[in-house]
C-alpha atoms as a PDB file:
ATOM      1  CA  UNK A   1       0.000   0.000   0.000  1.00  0.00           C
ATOM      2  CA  UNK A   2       1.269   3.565  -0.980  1.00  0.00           C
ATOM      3  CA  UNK A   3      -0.567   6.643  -0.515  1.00  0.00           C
ATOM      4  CA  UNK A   4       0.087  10.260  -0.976  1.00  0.00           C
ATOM      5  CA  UNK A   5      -1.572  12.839   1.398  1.00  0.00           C
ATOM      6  CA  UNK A   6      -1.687  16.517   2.405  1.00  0.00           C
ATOM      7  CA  UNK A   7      -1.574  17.620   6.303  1.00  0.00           C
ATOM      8  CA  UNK A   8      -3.145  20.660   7.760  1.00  0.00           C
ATOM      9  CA  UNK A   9      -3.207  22.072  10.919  1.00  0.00           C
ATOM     10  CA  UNK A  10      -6.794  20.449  11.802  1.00  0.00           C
ATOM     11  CA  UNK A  11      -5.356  17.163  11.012  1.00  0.00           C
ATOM     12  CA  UNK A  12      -2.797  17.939  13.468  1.00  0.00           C
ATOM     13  CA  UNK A  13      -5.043  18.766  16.279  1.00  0.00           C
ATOM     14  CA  UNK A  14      -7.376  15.712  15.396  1.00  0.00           C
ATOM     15  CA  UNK A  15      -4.546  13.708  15.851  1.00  0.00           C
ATOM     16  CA  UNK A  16      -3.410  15.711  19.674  1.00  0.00           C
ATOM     17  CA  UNK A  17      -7.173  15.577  20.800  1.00  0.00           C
ATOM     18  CA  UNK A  18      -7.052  11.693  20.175  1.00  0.00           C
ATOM     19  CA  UNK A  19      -3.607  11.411  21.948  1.00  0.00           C
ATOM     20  CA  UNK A  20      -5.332  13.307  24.755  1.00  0.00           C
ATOM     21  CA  UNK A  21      -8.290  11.103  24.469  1.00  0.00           C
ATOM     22  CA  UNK A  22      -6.373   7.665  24.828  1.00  0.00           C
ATOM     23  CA  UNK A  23      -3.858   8.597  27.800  1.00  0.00           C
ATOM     24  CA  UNK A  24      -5.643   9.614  31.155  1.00  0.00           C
ATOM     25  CA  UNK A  25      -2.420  10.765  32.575  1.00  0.00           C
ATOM     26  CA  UNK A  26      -2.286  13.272  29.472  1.00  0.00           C
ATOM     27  CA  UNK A  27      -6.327  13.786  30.004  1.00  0.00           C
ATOM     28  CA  UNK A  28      -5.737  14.894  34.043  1.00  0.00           C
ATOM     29  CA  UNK A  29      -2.819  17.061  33.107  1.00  0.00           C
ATOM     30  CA  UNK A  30      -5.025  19.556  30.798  1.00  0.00           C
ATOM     31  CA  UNK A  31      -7.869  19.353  32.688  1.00  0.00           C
ATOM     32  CA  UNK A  32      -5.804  20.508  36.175  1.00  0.00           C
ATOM     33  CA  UNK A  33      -4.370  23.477  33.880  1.00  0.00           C
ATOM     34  CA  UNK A  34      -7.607  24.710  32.199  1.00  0.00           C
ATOM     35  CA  UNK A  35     -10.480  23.631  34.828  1.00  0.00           C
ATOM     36  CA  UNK A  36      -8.971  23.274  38.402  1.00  0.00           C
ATOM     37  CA  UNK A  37      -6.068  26.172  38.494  1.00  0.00           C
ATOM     38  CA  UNK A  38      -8.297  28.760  37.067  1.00  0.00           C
ATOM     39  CA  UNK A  39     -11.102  27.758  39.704  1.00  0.00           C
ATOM     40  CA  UNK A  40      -8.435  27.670  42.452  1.00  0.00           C
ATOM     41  CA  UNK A  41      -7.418  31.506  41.338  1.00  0.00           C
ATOM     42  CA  UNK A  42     -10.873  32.709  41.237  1.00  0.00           C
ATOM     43  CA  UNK A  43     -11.644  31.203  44.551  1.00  0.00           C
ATOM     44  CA  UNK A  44      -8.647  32.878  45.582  1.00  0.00           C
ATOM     45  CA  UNK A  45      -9.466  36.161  44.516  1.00  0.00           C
ATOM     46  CA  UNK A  46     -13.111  36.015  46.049  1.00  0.00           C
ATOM     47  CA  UNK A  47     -11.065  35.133  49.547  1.00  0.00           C
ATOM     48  CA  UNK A  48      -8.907  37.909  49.108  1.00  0.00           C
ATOM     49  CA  UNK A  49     -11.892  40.615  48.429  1.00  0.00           C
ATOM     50  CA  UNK A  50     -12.901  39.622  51.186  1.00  0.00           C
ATOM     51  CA  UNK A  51     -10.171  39.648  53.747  1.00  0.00           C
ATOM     52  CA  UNK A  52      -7.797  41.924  52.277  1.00  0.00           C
ATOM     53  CA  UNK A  53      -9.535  45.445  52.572  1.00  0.00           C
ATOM     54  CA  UNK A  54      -8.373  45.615  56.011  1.00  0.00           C
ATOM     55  CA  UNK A  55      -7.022  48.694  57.448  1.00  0.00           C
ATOM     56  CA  UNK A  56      -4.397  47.027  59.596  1.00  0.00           C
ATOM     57  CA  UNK A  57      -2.827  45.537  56.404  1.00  0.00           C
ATOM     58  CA  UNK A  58       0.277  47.488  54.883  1.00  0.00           C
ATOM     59  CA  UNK A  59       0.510  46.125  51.568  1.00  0.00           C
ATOM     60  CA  UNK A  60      -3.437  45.579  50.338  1.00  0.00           C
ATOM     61  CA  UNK A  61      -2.473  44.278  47.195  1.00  0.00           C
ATOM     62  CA  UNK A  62      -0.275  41.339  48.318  1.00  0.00           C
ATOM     63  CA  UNK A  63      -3.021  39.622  49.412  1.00  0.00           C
ATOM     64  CA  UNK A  64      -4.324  39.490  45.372  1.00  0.00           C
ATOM     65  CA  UNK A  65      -1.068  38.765  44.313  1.00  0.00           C
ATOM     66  CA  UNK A  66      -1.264  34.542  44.433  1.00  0.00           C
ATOM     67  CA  UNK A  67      -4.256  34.433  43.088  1.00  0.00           C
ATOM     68  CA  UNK A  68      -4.049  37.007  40.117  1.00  0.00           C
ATOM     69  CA  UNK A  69      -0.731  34.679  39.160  1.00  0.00           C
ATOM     70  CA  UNK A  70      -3.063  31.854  39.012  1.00  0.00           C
ATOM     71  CA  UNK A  71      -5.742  33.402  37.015  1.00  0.00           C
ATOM     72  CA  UNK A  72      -2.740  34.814  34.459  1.00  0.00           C
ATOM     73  CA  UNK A  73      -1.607  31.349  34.432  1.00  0.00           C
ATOM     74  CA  UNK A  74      -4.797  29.873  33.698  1.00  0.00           C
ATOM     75  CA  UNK A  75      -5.144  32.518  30.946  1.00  0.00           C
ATOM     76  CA  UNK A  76      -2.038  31.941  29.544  1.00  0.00           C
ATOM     77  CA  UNK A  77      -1.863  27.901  29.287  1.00  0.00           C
ATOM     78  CA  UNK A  78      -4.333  27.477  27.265  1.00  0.00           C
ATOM     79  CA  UNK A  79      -2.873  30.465  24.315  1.00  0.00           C
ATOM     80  CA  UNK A  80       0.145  28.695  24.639  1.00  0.00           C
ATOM     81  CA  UNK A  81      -1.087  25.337  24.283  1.00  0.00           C
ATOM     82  CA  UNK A  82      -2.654  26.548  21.172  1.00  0.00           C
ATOM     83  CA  UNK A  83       0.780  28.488  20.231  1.00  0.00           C
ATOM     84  CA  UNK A  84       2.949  25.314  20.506  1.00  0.00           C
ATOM     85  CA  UNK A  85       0.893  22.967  18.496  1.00  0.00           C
ATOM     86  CA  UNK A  86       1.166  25.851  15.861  1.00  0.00           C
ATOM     87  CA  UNK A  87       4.816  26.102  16.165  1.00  0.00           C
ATOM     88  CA  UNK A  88       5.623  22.009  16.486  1.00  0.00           C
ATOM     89  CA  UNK A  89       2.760  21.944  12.643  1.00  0.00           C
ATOM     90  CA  UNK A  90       5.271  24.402  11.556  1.00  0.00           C
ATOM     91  CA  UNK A  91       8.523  22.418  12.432  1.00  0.00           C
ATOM     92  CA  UNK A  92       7.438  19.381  10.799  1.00  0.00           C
ATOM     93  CA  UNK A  93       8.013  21.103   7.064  1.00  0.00           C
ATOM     94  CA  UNK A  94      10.752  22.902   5.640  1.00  0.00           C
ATOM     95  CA  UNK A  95      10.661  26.380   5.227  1.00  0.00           C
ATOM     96  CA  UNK A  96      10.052  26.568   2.248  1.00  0.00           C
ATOM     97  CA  UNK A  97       7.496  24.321   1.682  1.00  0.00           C
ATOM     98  CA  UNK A  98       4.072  25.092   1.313  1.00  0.00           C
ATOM     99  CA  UNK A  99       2.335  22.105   0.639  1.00  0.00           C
ATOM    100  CA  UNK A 100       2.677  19.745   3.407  1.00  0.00           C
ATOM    101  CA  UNK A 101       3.098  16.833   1.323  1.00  0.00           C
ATOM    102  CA  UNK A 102       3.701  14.042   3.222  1.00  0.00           C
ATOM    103  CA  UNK A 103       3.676   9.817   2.186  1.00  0.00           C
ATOM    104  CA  UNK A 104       3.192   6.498   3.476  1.00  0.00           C
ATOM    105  CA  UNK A 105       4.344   2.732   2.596  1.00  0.00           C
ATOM    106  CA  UNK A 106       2.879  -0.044   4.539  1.00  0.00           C
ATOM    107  CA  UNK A 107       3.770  -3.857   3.835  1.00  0.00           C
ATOM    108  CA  UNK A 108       3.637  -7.292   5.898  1.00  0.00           C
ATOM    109  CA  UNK A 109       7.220  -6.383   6.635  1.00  0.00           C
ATOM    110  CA  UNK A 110       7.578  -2.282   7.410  1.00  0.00           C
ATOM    111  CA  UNK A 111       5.944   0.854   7.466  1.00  0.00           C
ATOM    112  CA  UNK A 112       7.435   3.591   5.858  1.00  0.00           C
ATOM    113  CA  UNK A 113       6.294   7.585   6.903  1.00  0.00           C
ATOM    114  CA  UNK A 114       7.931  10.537   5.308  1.00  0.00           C
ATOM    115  CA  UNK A 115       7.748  14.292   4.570  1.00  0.00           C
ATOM    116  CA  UNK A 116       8.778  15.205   0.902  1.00  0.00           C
ATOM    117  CA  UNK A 117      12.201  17.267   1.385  1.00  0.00           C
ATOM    118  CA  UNK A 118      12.471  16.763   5.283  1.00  0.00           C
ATOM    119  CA  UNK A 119      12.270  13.366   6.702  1.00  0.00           C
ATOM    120  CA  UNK A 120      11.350   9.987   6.506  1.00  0.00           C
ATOM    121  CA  UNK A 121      10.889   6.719   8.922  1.00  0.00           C
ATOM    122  CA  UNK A 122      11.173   3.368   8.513  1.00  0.00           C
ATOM    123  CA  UNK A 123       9.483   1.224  11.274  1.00  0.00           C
ATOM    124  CA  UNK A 124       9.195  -1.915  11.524  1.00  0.00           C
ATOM    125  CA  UNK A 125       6.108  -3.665  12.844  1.00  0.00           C
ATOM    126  CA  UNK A 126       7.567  -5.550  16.051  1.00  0.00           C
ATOM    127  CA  UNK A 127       9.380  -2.584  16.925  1.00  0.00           C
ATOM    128  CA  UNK A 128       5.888  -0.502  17.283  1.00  0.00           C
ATOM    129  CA  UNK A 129       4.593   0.286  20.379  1.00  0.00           C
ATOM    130  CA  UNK A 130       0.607   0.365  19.444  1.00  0.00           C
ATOM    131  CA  UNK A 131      -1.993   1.831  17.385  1.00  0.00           C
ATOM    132  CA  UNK A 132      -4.547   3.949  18.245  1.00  0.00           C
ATOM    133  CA  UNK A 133      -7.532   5.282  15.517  1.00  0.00           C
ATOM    134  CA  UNK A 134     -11.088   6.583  15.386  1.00  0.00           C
ATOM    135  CA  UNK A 135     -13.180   7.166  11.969  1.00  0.00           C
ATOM    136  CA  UNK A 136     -10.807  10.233  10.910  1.00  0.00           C
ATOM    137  CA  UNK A 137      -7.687   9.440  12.634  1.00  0.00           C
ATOM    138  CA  UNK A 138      -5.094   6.347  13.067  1.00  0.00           C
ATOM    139  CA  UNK A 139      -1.878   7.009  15.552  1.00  0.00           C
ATOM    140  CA  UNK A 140       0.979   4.469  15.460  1.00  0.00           C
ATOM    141  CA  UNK A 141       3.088   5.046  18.806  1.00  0.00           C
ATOM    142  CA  UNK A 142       6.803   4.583  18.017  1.00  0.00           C
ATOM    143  CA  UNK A 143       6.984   5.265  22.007  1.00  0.00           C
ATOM    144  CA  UNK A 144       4.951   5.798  24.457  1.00  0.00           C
ATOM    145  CA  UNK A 145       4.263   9.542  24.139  1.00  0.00           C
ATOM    146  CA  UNK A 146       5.849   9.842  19.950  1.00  0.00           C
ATOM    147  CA  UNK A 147       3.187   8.876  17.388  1.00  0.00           C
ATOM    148  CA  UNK A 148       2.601   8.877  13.634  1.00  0.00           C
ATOM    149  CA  UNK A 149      -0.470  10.240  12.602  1.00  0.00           C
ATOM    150  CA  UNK A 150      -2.464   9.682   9.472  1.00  0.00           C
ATOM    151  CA  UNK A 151      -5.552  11.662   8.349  1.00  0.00           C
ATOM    152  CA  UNK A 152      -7.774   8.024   7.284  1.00  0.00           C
ATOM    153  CA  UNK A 153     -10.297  10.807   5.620  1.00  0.00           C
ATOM    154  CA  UNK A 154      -6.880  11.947   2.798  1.00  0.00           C
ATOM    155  CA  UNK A 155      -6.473   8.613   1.687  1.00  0.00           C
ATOM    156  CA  UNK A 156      -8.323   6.782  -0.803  1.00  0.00           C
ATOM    157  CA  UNK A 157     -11.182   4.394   0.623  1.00  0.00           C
ATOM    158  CA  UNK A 158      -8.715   1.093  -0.507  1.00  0.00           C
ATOM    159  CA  UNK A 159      -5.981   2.479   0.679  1.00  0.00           C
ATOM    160  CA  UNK A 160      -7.620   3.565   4.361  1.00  0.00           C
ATOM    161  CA  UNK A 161      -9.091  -0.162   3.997  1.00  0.00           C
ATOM    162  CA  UNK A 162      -5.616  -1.521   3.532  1.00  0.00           C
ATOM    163  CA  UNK A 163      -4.067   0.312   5.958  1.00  0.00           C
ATOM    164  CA  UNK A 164      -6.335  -0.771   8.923  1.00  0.00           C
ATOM    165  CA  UNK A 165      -6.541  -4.211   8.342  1.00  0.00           C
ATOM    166  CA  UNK A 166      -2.606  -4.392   8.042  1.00  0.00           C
ATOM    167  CA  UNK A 167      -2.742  -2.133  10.794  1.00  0.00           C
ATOM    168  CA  UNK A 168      -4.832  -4.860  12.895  1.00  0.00           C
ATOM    169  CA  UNK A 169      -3.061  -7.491  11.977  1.00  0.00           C
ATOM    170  CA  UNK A 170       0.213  -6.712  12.693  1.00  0.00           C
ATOM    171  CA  UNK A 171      -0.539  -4.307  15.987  1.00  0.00           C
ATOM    172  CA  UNK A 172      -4.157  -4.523  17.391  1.00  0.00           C
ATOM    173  CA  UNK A 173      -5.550  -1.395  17.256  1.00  0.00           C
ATOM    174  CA  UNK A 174      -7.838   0.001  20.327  1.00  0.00           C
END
């Protein structure tokens, strides 16, 4: 099987939100820095409204100061999280390059993943850790956190057919 694809950013995130999906440790991580660290500031702040405008108090605004740095960092994670997957998109192509061409040999023996003009991998399938896929997405972990991803929706329907069942039968996929 040999296919020929083009990636975008969305493909990109697809295949993060799945990684996220799969790994719980990964899962509790974002959730602590977007859900529980911004609640903790706020809850903060409310506490320090309340307490701080005391007379006796020589520096007011040191009381606002913890929890304002948790509401900036619960601000900023998420733009950054957003920023890096940008940046790491951007890092997978040559300068130059404005297609994003990218393509994929898979046999009983190997699987073979490349970028046109930057890279290319040769894995063989013993040596993978697992597979991971949904309808849009597969991921094949080379370790436990590094994964290929492949759009399934860019290939051709006998190609994405192919690719799964090989994908199956050599790895399991869950």
């Amino acid at each position: 099987m040999e296919a020929n694809y083009r990636l975008e950013l969305k493909d990109y995130l697809a295949a993060q939100a799945l990684h996220v999906k799969k790994h719980p440790t990964t899962r509790f991580s974002l959730l602590f820095w977007t859900l529980v660290m911004p609640a903790l500031g706020l809850l903060m702040l409310f506490s320090a409204m309340r307490t701080v405008p005391d007379e006796d108090l020589r520096w007011p605004i040191a009381g606002y100061i913890p929890s304002l740095w948790l509401l900036s960092l619960a601000v900023l994670v998420p733009l950054l999280r957003r920023y890096n997957f940008r940046k790491q998109f951007k890092q997978m192509f040559p300068k130059d390059d404005q297609n994003h061409e990218c393509y994929l040999s898979a046999n009983d023996e190997h699987l073979i993943s490349g970028i046109h003009g930057a890279s290319e991998g040769r894995f063989f399938w013993p040596s993978l850790y697992k597979a991971v896929s949904n309808n849009n997405m597969l991921l094949i972990y080379v370790a436990k956190k590094r994964f290929l991803f492949i759009p399934l929706e860019k290939l051709d329907p006998s190609d994405r057919d192919e690719l799964v069942d090989l994908t199956q039968r050599k790895m399991g996929t869950k």
